[in-house]
N, C-alpha and C. Protein backbone atom coordinates (compact mmCIF):
# COMPACT_ATOMS: atom_id res chain seq x y z
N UNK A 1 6.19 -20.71 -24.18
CA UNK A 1 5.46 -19.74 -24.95
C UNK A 1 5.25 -20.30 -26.36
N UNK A 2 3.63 -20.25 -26.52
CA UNK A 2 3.42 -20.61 -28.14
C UNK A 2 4.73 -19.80 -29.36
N UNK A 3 4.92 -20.32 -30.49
CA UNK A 3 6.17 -20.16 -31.43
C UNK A 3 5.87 -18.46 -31.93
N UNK A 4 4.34 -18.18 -32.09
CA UNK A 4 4.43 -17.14 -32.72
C UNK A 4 3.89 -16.45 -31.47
N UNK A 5 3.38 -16.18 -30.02
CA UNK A 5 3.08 -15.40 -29.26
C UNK A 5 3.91 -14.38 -28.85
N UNK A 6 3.38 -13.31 -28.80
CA UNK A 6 4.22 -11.93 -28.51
C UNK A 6 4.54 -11.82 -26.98
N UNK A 7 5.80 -11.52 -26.32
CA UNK A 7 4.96 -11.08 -24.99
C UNK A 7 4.51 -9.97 -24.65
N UNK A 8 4.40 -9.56 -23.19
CA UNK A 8 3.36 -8.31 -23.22
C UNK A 8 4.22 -6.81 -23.47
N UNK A 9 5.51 -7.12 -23.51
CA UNK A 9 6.03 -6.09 -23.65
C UNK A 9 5.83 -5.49 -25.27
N UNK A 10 5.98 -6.86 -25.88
CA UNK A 10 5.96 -6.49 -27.47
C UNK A 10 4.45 -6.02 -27.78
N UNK A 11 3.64 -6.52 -27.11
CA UNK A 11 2.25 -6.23 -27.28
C UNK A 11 1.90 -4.37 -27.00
N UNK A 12 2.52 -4.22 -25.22
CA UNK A 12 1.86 -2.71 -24.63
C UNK A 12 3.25 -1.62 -25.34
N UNK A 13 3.96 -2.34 -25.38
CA UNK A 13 5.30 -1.08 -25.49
C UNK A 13 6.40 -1.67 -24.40
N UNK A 14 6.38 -0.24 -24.01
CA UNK A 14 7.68 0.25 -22.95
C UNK A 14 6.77 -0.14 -21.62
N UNK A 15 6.62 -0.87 -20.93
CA UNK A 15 6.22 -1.22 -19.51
C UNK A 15 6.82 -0.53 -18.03
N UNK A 16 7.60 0.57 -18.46
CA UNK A 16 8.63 1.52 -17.51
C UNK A 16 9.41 0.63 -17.55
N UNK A 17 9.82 0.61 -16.11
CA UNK A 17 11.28 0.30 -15.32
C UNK A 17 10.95 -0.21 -13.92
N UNK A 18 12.21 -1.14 -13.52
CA UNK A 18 11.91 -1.61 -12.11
C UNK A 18 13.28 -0.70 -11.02
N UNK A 19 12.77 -0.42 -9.93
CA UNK A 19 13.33 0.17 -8.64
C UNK A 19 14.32 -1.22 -8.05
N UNK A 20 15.49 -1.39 -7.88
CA UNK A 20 15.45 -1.85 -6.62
C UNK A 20 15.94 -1.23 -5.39
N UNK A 21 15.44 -2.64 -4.59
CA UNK A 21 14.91 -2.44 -3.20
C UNK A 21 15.42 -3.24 -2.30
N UNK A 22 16.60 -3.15 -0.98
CA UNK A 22 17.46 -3.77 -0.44
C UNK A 22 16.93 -3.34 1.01
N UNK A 23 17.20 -4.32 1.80
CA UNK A 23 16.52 -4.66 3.17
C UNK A 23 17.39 -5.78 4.12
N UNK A 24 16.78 -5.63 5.52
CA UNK A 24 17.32 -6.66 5.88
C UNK A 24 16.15 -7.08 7.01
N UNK A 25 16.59 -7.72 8.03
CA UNK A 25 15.50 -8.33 9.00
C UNK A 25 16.55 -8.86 10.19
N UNK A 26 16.42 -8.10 11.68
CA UNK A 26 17.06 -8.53 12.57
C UNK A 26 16.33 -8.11 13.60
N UNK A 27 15.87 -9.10 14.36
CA UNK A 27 14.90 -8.76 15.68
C UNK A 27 13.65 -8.13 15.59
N UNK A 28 12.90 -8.86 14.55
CA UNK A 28 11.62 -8.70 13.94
C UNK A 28 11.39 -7.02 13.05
N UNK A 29 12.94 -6.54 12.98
CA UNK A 29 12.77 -4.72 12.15
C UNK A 29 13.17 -5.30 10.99
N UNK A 30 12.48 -4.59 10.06
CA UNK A 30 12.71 -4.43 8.62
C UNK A 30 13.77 -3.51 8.61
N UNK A 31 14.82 -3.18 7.87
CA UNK A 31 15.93 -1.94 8.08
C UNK A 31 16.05 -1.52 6.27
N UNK A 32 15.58 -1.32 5.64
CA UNK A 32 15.95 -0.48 4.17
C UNK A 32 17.43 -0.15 4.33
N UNK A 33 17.86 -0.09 3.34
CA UNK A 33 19.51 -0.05 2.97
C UNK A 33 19.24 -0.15 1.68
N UNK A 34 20.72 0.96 1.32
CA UNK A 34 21.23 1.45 0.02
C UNK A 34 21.86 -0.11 -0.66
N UNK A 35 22.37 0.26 -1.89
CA UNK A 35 23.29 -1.16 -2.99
C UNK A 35 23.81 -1.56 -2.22
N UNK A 36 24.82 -0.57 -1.10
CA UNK A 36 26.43 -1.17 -0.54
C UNK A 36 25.83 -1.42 1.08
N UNK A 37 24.50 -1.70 1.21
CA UNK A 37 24.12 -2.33 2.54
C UNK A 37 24.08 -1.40 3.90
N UNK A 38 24.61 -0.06 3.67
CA UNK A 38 24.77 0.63 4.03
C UNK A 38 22.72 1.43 4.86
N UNK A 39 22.38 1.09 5.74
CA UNK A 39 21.18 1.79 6.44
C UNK A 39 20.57 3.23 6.17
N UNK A 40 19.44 3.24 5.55
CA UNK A 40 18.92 4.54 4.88
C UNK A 40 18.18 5.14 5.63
N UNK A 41 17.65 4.86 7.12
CA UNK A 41 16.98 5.54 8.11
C UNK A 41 15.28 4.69 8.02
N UNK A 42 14.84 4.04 7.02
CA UNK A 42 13.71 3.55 6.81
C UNK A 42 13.64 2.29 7.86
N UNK A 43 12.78 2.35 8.68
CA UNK A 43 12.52 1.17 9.51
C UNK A 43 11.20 1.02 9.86
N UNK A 44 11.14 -0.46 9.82
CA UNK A 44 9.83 -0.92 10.14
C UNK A 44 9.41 -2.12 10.82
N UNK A 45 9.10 -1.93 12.29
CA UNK A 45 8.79 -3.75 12.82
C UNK A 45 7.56 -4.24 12.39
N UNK A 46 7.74 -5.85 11.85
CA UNK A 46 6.82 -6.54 11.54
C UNK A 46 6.35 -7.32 12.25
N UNK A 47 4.94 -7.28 12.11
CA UNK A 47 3.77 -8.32 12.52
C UNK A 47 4.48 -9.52 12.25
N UNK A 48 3.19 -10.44 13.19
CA UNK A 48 3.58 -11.53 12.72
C UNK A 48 3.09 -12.39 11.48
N UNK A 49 2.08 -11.94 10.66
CA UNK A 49 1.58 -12.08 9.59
C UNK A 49 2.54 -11.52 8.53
N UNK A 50 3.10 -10.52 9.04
CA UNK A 50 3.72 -9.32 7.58
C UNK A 50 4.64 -10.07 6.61
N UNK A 51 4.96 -9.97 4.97
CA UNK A 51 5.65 -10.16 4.36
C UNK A 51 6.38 -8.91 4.63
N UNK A 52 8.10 -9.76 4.89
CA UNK A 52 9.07 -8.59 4.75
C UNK A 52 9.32 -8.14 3.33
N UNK A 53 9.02 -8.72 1.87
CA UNK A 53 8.84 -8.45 1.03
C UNK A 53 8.41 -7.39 0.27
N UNK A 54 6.67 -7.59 1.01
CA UNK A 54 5.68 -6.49 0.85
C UNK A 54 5.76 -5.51 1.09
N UNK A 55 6.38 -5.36 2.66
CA UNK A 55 6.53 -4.15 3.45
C UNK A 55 8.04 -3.30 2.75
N UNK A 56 9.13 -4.05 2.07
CA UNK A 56 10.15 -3.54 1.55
C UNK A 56 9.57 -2.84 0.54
N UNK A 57 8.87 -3.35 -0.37
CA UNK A 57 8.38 -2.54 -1.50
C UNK A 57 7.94 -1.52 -1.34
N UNK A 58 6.81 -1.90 -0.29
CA UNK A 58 6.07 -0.16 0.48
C UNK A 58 6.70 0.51 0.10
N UNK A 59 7.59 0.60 1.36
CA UNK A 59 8.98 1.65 2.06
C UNK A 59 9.29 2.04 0.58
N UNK A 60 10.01 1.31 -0.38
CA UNK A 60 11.07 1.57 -1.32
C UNK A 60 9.66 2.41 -2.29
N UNK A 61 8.49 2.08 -2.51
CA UNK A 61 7.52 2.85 -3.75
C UNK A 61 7.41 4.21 -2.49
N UNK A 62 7.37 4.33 -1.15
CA UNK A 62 7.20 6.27 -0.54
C UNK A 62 7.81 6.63 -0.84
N UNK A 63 9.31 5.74 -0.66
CA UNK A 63 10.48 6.49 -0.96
C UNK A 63 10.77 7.20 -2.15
N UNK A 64 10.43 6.31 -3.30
CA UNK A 64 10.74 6.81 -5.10
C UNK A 64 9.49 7.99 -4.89
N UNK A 65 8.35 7.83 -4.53
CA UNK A 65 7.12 8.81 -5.04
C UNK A 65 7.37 9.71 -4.38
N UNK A 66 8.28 10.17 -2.75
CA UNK A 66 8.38 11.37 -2.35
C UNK A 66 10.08 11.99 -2.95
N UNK A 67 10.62 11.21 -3.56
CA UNK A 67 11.41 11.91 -4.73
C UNK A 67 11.23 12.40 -5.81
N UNK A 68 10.10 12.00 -6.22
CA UNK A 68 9.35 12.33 -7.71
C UNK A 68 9.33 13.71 -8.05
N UNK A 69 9.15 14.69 -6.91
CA UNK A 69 9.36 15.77 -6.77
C UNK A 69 10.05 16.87 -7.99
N UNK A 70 11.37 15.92 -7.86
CA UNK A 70 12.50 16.31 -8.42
C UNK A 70 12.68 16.31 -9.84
N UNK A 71 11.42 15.71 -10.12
CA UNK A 71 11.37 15.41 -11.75
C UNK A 71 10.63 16.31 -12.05
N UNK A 72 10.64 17.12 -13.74
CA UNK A 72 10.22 18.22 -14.29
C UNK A 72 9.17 16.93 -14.97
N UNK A 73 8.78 15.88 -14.94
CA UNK A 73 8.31 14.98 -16.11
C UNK A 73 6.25 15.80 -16.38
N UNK A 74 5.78 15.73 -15.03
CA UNK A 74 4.80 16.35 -14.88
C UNK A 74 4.61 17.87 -15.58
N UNK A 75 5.38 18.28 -15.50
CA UNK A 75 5.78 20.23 -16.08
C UNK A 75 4.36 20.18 -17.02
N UNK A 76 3.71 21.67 -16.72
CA UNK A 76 3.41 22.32 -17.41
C UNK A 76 4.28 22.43 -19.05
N UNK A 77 3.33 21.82 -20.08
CA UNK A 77 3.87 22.10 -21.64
C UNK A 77 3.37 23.63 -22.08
N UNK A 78 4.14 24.23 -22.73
CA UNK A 78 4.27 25.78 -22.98
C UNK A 78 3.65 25.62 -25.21
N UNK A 79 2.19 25.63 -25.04
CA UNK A 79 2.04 25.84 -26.01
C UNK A 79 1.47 26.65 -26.82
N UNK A 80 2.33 27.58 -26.73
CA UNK A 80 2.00 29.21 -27.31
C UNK A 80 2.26 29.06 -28.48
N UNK A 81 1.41 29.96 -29.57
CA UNK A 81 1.38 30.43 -31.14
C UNK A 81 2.71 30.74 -31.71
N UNK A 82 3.38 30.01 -32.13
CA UNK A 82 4.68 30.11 -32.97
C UNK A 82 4.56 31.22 -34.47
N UNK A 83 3.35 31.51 -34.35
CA UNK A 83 3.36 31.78 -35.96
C UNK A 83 3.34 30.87 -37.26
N UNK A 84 3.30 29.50 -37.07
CA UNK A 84 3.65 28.66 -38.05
C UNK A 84 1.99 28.33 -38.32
N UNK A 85 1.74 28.23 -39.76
CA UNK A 85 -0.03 27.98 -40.14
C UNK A 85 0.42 26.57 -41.09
């Protein structure tokens, strides 16, 4: 990196956060698993083209977006007249 170039973080901000995402591969199934390796019910057999990579990410981005649920982040903001002028 040039001496004075920023990278993109310093450039956009806060870039979020990364998920991880643990897997395995035995007899052409993808198997999703928790930190401790432990099987999360997510399965998937792959083609013979498929990145088991790709397909982990899938699985692991349904998984986070059908939890999302659970987050107030979306909420309706409550911006009623305080009285303050």
């Amino acid at each position: 990196m040039p001496r004075n170039a920023k990278s993109k973080s310093e450039v956009c901000g806060n870039l979020g956060r990364c998920e991880a995402a643990f897997h395995s591969v035995a007899d052409g199934v993808l198997t999703m698993r928790n930190e401790n390796g432990t099987p999360m019910g997510k399965n998937c057999r792959l083609g013979p083209d498929d990145d088991e990579r790709v397909i982990a990410s899938r699985l692991k981005l349904e998984s986070w977006r059908s939890g999302a649920g659970t987050s107030d982040f979306n909420r309706a903001l409550d911006y009623s007249p305080h009285g303050i002028a």
